[in-house]
PDB file of N, CA and C in Angstrom:
ATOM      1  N   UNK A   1      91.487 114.270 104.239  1.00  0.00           N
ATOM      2  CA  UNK A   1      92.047 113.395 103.218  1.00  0.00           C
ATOM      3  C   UNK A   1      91.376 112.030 103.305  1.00  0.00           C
ATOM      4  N   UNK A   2      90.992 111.180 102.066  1.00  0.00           N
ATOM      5  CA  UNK A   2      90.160 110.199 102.255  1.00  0.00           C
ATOM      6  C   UNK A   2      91.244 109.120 102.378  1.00  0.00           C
ATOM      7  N   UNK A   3      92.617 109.128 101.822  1.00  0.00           N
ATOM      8  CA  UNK A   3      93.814 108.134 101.765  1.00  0.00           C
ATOM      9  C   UNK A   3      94.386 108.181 103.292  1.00  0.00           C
ATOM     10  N   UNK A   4      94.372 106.717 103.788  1.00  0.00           N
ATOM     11  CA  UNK A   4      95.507 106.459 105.069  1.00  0.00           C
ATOM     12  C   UNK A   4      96.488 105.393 104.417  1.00  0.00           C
ATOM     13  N   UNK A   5      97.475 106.004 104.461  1.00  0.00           N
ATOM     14  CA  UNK A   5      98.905 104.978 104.239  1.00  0.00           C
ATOM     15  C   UNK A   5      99.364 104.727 106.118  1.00  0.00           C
ATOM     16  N   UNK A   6      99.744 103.269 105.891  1.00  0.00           N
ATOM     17  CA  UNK A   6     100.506 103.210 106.525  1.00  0.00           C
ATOM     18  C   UNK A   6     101.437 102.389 106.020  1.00  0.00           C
ATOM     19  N   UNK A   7     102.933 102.977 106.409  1.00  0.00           N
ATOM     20  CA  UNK A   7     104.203 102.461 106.055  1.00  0.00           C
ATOM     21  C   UNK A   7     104.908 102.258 107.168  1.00  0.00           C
ATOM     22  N   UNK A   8     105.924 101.265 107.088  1.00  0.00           N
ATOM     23  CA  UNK A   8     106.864 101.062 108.201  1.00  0.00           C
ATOM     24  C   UNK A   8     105.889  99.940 109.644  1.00  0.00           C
ATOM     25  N   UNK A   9     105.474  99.193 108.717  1.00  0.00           N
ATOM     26  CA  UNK A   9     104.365  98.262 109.463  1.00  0.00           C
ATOM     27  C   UNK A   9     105.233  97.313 110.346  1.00  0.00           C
ATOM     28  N   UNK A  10     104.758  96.919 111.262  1.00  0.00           N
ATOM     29  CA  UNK A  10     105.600  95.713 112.132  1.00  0.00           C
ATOM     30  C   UNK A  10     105.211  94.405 111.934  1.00  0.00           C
ATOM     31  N   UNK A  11     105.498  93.941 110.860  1.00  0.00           N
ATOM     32  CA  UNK A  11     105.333  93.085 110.189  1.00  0.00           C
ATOM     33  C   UNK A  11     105.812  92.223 109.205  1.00  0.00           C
ATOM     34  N   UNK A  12     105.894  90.520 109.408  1.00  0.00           N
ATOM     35  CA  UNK A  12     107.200  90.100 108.602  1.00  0.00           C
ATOM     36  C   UNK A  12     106.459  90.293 107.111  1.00  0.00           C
ATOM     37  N   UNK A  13     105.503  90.060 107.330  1.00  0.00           N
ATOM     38  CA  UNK A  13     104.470  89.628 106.023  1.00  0.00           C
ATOM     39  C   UNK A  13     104.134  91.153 105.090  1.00  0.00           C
ATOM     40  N   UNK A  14     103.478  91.991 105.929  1.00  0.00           N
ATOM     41  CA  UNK A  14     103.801  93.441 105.234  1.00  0.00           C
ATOM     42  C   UNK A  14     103.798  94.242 105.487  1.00  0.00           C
ATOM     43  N   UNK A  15     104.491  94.925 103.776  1.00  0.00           N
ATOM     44  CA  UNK A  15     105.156  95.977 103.558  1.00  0.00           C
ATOM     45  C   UNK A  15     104.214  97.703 103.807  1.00  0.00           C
ATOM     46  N   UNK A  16     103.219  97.810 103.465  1.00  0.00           N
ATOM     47  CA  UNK A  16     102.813  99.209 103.383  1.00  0.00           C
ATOM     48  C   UNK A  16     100.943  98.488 103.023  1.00  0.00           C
ATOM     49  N   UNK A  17      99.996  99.350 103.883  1.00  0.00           N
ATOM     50  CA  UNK A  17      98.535  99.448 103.350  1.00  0.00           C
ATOM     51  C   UNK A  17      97.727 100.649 103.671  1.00  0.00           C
ATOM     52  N   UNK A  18      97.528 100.805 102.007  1.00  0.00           N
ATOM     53  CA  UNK A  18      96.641 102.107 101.665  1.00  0.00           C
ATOM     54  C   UNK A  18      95.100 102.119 101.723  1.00  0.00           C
ATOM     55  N   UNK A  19      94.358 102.483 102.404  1.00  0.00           N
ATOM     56  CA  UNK A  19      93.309 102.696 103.106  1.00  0.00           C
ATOM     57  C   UNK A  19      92.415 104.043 102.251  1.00  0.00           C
ATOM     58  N   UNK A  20      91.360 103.962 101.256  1.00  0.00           N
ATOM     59  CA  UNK A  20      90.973 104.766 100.257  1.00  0.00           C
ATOM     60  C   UNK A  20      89.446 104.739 100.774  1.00  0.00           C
ATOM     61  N   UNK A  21      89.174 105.910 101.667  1.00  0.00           N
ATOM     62  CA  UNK A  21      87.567 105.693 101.777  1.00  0.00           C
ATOM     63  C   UNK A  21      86.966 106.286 100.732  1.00  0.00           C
ATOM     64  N   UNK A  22      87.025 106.881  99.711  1.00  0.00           N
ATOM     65  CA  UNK A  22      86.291 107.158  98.734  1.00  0.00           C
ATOM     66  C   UNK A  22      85.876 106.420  97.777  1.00  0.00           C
ATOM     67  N   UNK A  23      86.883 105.536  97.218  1.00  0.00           N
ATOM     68  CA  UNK A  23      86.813 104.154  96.309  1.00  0.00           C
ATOM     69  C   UNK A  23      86.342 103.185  97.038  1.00  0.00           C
ATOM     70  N   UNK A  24      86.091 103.020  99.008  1.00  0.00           N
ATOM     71  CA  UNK A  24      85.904 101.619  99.570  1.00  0.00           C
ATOM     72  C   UNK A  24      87.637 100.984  98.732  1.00  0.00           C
ATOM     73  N   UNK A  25      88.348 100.730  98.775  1.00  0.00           N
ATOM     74  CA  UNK A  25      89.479 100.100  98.622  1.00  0.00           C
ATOM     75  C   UNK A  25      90.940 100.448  99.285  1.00  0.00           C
ATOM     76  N   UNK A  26      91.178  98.790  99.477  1.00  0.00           N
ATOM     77  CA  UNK A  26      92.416  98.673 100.622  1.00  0.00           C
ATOM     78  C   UNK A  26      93.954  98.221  99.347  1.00  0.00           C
ATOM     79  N   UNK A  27      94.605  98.938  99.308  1.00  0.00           N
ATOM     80  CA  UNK A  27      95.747  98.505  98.553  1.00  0.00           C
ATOM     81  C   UNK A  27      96.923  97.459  99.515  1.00  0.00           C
ATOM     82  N   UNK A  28      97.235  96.467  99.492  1.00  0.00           N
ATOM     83  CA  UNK A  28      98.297  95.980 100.349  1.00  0.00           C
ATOM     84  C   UNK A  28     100.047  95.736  99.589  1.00  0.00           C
ATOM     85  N   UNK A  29     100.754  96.203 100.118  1.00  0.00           N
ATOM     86  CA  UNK A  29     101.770  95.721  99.692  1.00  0.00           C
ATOM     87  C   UNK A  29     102.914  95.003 100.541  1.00  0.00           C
ATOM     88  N   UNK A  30     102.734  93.921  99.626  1.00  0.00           N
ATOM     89  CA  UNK A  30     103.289  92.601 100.658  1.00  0.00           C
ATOM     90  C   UNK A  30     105.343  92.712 100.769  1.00  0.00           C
ATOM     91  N   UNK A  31     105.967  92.108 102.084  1.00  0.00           N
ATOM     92  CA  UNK A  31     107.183  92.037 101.666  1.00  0.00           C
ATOM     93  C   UNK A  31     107.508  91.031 100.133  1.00  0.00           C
ATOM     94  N   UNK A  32     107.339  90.188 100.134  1.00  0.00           N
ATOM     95  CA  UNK A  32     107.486  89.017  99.939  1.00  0.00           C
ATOM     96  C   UNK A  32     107.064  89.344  98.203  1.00  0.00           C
ATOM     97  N   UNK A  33     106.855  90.163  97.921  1.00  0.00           N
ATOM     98  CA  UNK A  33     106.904  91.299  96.546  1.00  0.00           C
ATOM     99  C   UNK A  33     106.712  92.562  96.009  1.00  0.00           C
ATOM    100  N   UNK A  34     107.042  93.069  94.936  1.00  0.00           N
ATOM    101  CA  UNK A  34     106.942  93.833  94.696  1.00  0.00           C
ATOM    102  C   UNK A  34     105.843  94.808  94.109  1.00  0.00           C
ATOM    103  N   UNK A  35     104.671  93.395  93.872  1.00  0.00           N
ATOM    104  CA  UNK A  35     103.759  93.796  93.523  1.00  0.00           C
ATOM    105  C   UNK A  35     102.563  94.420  94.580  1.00  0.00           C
ATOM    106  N   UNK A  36     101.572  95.357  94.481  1.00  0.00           N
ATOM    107  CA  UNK A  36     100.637  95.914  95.216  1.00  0.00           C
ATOM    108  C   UNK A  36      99.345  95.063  95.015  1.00  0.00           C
ATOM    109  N   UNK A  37      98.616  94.746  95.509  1.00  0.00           N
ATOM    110  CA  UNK A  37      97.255  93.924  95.417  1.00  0.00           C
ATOM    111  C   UNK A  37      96.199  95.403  96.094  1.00  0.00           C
ATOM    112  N   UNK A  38      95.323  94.998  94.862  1.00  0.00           N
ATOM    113  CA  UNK A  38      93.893  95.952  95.320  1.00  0.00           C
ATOM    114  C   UNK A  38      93.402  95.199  95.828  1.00  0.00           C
ATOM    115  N   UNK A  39      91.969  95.529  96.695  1.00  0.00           N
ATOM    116  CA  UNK A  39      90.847  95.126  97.465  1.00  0.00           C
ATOM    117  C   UNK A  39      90.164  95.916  97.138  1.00  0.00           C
ATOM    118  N   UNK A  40      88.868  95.112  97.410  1.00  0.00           N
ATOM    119  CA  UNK A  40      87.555  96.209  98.129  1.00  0.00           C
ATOM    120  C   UNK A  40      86.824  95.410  98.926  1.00  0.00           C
ATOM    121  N   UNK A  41      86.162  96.763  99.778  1.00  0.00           N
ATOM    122  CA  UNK A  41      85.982  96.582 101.214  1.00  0.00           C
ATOM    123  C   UNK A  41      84.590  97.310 101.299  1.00  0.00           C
ATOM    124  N   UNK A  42      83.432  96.826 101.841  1.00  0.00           N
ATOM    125  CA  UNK A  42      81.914  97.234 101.975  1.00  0.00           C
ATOM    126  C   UNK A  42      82.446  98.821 102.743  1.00  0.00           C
ATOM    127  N   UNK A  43      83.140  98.419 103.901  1.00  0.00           N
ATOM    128  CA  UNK A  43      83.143 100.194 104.718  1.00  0.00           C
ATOM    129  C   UNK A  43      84.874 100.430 104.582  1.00  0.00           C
ATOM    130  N   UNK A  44      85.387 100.895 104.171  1.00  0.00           N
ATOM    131  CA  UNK A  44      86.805 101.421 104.394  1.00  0.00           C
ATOM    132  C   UNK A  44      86.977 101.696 105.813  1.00  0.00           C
ATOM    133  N   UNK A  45      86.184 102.635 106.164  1.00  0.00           N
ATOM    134  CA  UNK A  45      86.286 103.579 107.579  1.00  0.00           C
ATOM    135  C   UNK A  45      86.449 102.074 108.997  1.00  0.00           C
ATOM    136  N   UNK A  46      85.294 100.946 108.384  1.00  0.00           N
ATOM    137  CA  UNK A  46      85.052 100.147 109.686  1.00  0.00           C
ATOM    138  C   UNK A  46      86.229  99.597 109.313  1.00  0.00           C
ATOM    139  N   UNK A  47      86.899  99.027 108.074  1.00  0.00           N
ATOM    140  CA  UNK A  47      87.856  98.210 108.180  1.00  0.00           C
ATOM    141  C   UNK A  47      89.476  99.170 108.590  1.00  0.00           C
ATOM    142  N   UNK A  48      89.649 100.126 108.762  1.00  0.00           N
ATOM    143  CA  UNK A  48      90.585 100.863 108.767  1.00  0.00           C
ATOM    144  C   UNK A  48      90.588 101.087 110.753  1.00  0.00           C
ATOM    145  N   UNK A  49      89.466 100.932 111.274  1.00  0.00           N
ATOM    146  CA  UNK A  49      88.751 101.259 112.812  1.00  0.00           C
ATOM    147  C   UNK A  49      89.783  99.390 113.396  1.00  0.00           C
ATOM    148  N   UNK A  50      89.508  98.588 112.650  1.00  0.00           N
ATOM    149  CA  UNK A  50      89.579  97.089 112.900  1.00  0.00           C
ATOM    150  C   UNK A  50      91.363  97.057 112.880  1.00  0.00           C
ATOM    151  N   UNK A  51      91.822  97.788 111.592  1.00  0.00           N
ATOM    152  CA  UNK A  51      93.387  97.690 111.677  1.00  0.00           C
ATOM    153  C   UNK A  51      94.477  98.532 112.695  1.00  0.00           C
ATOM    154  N   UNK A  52      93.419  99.358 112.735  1.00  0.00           N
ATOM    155  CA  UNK A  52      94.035 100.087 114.290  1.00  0.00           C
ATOM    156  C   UNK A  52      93.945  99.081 115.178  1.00  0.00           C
ATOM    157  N   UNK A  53      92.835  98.825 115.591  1.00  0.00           N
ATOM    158  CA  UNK A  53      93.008  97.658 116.371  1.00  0.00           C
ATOM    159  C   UNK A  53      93.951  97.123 116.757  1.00  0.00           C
ATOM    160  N   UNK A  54      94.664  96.031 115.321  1.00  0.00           N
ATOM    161  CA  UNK A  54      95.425  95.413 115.501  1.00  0.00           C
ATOM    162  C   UNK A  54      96.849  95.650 115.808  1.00  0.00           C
ATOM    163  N   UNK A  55      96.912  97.464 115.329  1.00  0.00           N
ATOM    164  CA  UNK A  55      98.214  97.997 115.337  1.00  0.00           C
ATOM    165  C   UNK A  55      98.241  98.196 117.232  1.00  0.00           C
ATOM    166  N   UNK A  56      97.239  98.071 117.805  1.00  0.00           N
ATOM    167  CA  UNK A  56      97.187  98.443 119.195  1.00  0.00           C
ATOM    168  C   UNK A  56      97.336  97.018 119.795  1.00  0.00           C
ATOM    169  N   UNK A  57      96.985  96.310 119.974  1.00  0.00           N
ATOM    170  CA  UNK A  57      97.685  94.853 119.833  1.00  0.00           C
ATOM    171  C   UNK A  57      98.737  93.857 119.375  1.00  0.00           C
ATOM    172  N   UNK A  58      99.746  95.087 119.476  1.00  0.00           N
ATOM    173  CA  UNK A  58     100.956  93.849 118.152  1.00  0.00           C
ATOM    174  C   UNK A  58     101.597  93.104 119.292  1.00  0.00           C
ATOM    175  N   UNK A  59     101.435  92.879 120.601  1.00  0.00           N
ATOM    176  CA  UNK A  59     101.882  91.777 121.096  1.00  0.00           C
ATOM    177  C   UNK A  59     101.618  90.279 120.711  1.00  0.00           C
ATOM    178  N   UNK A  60      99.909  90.557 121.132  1.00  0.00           N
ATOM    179  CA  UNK A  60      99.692  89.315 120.269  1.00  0.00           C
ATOM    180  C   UNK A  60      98.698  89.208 118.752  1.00  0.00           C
ATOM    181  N   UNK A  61      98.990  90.426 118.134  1.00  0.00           N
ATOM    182  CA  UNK A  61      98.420  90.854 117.360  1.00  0.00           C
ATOM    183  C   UNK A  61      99.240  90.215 115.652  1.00  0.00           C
ATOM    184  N   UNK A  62      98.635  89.710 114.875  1.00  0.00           N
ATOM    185  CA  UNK A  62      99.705  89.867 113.238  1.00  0.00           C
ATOM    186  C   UNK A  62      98.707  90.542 112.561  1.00  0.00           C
ATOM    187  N   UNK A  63      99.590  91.618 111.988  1.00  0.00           N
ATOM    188  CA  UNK A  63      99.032  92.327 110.536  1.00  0.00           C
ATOM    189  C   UNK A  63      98.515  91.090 109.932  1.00  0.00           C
ATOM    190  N   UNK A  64      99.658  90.344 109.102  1.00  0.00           N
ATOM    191  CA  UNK A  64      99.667  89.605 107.832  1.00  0.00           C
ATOM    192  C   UNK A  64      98.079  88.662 108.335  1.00  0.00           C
ATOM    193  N   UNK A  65      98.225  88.026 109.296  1.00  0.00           N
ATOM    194  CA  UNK A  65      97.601  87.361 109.942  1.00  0.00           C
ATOM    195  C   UNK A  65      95.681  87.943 110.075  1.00  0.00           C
ATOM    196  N   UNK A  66      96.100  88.886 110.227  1.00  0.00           N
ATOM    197  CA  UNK A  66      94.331  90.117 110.187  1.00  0.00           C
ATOM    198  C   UNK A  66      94.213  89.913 109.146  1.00  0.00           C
ATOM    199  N   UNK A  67      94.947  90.148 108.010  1.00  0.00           N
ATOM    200  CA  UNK A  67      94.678  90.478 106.253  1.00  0.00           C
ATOM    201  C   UNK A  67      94.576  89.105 105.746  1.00  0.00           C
ATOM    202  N   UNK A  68      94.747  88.149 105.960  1.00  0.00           N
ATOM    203  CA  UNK A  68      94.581  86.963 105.491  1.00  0.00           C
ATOM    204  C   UNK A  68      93.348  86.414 106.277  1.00  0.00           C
ATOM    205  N   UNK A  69      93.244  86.708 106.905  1.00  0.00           N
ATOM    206  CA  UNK A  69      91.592  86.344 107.686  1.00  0.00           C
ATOM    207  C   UNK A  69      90.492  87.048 106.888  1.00  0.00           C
ATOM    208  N   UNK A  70      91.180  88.853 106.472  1.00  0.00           N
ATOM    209  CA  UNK A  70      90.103  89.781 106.319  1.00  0.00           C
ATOM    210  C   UNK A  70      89.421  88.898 104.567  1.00  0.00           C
ATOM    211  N   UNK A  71      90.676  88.667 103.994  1.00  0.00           N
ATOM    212  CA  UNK A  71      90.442  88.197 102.857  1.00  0.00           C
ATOM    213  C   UNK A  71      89.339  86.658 102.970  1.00  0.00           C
ATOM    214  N   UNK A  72      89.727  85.788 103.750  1.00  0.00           N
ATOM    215  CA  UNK A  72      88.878  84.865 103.624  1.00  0.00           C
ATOM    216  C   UNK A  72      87.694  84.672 104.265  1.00  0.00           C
ATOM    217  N   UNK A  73      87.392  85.635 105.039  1.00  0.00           N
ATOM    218  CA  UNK A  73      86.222  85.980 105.356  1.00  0.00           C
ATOM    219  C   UNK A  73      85.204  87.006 104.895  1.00  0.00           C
ATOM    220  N   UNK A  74      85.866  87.281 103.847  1.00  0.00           N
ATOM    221  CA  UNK A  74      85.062  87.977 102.332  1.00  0.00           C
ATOM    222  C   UNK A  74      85.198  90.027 103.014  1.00  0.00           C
ATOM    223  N   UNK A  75      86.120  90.132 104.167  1.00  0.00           N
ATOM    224  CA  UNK A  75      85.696  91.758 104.524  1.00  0.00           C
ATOM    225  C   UNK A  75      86.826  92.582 102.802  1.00  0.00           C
ATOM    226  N   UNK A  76      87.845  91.577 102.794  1.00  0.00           N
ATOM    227  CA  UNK A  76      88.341  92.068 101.570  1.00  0.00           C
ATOM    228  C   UNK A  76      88.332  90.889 100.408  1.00  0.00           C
ATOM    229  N   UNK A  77      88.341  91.573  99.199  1.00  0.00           N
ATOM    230  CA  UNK A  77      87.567  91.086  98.058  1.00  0.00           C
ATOM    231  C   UNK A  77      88.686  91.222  96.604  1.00  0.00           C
ATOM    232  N   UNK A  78      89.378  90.485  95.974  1.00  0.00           N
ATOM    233  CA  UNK A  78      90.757  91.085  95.365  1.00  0.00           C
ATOM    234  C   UNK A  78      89.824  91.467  94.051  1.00  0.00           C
ATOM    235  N   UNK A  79      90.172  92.495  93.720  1.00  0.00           N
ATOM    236  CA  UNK A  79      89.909  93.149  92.277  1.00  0.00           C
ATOM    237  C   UNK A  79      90.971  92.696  91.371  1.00  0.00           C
ATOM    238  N   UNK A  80      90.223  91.886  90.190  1.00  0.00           N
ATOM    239  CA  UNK A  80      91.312  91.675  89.163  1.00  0.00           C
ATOM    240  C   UNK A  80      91.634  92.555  88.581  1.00  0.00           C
ATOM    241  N   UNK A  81      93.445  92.494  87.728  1.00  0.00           N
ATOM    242  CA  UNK A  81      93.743  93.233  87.256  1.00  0.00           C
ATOM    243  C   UNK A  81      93.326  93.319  85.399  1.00  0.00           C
TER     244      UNK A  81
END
């Protein structure tokens, strides 16, 4: 399957992220709404390798905190709607 969901994130910031290596695109869905935000991402696979990561680190690890970095350091890219 090319889709990784993960739901039930430990995280104040968010809610659920869908991981699409066929499209290269990261879907995020934030608490803080209801709405879903697309991305795209040069490698799905490396950026999906990086969020494990962080899920292996949640001591001193933040989701929200990875994804707001990933974004301003151009690894994710928001697709307008």
């Amino acid at each position: 399957m090319s889709k990784k969901i993960y739901s039930d994130i430990a995280s104040n910031a968010i809610d659920s992220v869908i991981i699409d290596n066929e499209t290269n695109q990261v879907v995020v869905k934030y608490k803080s709404s209801e709405k879903s935000y697309t991305y795209s991402t040069e490698d799905a696979e490396e950026f999906n390798t990086q969020l494990l990561a962080e899920f292996d680190d949640l001591e001193t690890a933040s989701i929200g905190k990875f994804m707001n970095q990933s974004v301003s350091q151009g690894r994710l890219q928001l697709i307008q709607d």
